[in-house]
Protein backbone atom coordinates (compact mmCIF):
# COMPACT_ATOMS: atom_id res chain seq x y z
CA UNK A 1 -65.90 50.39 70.74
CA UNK A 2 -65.22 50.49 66.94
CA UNK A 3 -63.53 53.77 66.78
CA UNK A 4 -61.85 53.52 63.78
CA UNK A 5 -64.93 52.08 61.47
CA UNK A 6 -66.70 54.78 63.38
CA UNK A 7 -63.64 57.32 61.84
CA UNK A 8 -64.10 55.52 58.50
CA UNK A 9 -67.97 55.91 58.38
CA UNK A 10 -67.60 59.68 59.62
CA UNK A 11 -64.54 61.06 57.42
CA UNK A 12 -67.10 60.16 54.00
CA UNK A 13 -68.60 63.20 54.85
CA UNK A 14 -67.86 66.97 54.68
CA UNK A 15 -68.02 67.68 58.35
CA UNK A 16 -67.30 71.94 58.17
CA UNK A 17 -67.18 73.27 61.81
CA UNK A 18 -68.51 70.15 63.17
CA UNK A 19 -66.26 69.25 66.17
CA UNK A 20 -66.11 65.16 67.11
CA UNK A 21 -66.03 64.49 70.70
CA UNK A 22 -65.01 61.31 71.49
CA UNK A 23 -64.89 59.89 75.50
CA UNK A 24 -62.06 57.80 75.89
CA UNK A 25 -61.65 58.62 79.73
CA UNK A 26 -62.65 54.94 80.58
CA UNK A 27 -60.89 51.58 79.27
CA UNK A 28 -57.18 50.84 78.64
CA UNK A 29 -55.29 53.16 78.13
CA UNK A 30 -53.03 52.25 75.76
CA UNK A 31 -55.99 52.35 73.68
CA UNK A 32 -57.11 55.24 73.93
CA UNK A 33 -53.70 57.17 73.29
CA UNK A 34 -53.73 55.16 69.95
CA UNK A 35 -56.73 56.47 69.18
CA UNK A 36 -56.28 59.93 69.93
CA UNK A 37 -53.55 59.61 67.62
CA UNK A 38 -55.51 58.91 64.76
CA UNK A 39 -58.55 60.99 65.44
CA UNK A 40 -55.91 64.00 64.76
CA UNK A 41 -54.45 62.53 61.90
CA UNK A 42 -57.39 61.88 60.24
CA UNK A 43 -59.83 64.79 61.81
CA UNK A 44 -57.04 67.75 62.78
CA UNK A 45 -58.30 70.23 65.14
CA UNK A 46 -61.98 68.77 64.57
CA UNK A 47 -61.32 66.33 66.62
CA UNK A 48 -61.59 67.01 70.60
CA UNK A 49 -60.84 63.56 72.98
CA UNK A 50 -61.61 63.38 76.19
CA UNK A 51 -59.43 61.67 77.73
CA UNK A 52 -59.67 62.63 81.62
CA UNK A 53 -62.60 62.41 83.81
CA UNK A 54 -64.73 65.43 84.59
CA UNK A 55 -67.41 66.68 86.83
CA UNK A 56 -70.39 65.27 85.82
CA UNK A 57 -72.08 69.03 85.34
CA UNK A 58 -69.48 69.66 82.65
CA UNK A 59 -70.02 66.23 80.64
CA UNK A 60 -73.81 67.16 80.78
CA UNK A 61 -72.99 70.22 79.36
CA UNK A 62 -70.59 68.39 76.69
CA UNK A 63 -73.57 66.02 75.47
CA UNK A 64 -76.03 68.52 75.63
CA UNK A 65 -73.85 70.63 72.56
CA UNK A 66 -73.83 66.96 71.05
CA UNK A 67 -76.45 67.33 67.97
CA UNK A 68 -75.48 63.90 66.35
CA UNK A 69 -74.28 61.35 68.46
CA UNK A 70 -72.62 58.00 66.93
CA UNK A 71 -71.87 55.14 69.42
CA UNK A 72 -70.66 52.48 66.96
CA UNK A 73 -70.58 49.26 70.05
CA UNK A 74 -71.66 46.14 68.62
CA UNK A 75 -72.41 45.03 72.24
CA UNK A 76 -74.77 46.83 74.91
CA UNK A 77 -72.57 49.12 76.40
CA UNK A 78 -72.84 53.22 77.37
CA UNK A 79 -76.41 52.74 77.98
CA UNK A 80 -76.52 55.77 80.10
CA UNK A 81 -74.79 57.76 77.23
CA UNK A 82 -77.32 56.53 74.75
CA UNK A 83 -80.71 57.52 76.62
CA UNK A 84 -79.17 60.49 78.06
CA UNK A 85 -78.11 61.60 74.38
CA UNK A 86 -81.77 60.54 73.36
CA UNK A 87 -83.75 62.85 76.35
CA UNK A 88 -81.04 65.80 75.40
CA UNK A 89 -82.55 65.41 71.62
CA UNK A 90 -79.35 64.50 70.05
CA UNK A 91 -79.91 62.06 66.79
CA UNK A 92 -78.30 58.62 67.84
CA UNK A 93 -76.21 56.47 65.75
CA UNK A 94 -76.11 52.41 66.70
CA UNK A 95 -74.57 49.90 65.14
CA UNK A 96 -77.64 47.06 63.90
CA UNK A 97 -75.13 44.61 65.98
CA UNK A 98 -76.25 46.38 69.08
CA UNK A 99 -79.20 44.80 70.45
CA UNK A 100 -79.64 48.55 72.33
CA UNK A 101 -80.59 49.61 68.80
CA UNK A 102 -83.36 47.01 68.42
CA UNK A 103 -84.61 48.18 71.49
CA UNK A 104 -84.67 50.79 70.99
CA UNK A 105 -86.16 50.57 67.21
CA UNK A 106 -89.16 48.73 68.85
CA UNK A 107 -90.15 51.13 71.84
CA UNK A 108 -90.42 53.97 69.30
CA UNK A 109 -87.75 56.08 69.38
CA UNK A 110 -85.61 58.14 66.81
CA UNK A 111 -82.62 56.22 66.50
CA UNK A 112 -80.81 55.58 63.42
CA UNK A 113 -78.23 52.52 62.26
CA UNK A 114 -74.31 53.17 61.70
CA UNK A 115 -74.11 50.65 58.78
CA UNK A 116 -77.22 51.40 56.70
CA UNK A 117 -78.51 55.69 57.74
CA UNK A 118 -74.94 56.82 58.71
CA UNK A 119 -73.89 57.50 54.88
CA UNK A 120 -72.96 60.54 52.61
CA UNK A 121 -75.89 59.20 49.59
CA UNK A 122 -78.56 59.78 52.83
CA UNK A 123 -79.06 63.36 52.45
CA UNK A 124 -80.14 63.65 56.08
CA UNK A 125 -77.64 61.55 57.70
CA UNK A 126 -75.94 64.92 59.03
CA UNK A 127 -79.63 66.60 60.08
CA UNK A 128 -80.42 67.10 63.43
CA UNK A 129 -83.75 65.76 64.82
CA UNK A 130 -87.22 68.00 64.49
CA UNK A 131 -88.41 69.76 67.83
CA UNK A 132 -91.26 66.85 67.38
CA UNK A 133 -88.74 64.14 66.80
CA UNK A 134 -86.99 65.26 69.99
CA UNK A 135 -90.11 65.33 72.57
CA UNK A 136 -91.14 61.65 70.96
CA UNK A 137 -87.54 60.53 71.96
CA UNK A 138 -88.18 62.14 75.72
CA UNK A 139 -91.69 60.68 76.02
CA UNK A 140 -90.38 57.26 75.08
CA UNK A 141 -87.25 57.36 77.63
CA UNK A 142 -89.26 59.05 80.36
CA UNK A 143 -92.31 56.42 80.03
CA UNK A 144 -90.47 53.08 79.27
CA UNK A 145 -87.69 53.50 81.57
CA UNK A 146 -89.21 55.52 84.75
CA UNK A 147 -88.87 53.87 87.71
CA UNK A 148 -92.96 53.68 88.72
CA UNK A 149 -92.38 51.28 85.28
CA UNK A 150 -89.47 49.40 86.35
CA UNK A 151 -91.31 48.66 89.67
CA UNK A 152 -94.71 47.55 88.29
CA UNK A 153 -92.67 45.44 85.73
CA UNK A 154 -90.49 43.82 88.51
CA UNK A 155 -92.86 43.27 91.04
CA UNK A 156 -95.79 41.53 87.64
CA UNK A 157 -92.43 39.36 87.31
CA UNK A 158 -91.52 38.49 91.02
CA UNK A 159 -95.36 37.94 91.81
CA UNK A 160 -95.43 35.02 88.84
CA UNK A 161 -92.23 33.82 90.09
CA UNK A 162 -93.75 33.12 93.74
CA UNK A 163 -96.97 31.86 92.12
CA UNK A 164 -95.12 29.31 90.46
């Protein structure tokens, strides 16, 4: 999951109060001790792992505090995280590797890159989305990925499939 370039990209700024949540409940374990480890060396009491499962109410209520949101995977993964984060009007961070980022990039939404927005000469890096910013993100979720959508796509698909 690139949690140390992640760490290097984040500790270039002046982060205050901001707290860095980082789920490492999934995965090997091993892993994830290691970097728990140096998310407090590098981020002190900033930095907040979670490293247990919880109830699902509780993680909603996690991500919803979540007003920047960096998920540094070069590969699709934590899809759910990433559109949840998106309809909870968090900015996103995604690595240009990520084809979820593209994807994103060409429905419409707010996203931002790791590599090229996520830097301390970007003034706004650290900014949280506009009210406006936020409802564009929802509306582009809620109408490319509802399921009336995913049926009507699937079934336009599986009808030229038969045709053929």
């Amino acid at each position: 999951n690139n949690h140390l370039e992640a760490f290097d990209f984040l500790d270039k700024f002046s982060l205050k109060d901001q707290k860095l949540i980082c789920a490492l409940s999934y995965g090997n374990k091993d892993y994830g001790k290691k970097i728990v480890d140096i998310g407090k060396k590098k981020f002190g009491e900033k930095f907040v792992p979670l490293i247990n499962f919880i109830p699902l109410t509780d993680y909603q209520a996690i991500m919803q505090s979540c007003g920047i949101v960096v998920m540094n995977h070069y590969r699709q993964q934590a899809v759910g995280n990433v559109v949840n984060a998106l309809y909870l009007g968090a900015k996103v961070y995604l690595s240009e590797k990520n084809t979820l980022y593209h994807y994103l990039k060409r429905i419409g939404c707010h996203v931002y890159s790791v590599e090229n927005e996520l830097v301390p000469e970007n003034s706004s890096a650290l900014k949280l989305l506009t009210e406006s910013q936020m409802i564009e993100n929802r509306e582009k979720i809620s109408n490319e990925l509802s399921i009336n959508r995913i049926l009507s796509e699937l079934k336009n698909n599986l009808s030229s499939l038969l045709l053929d």
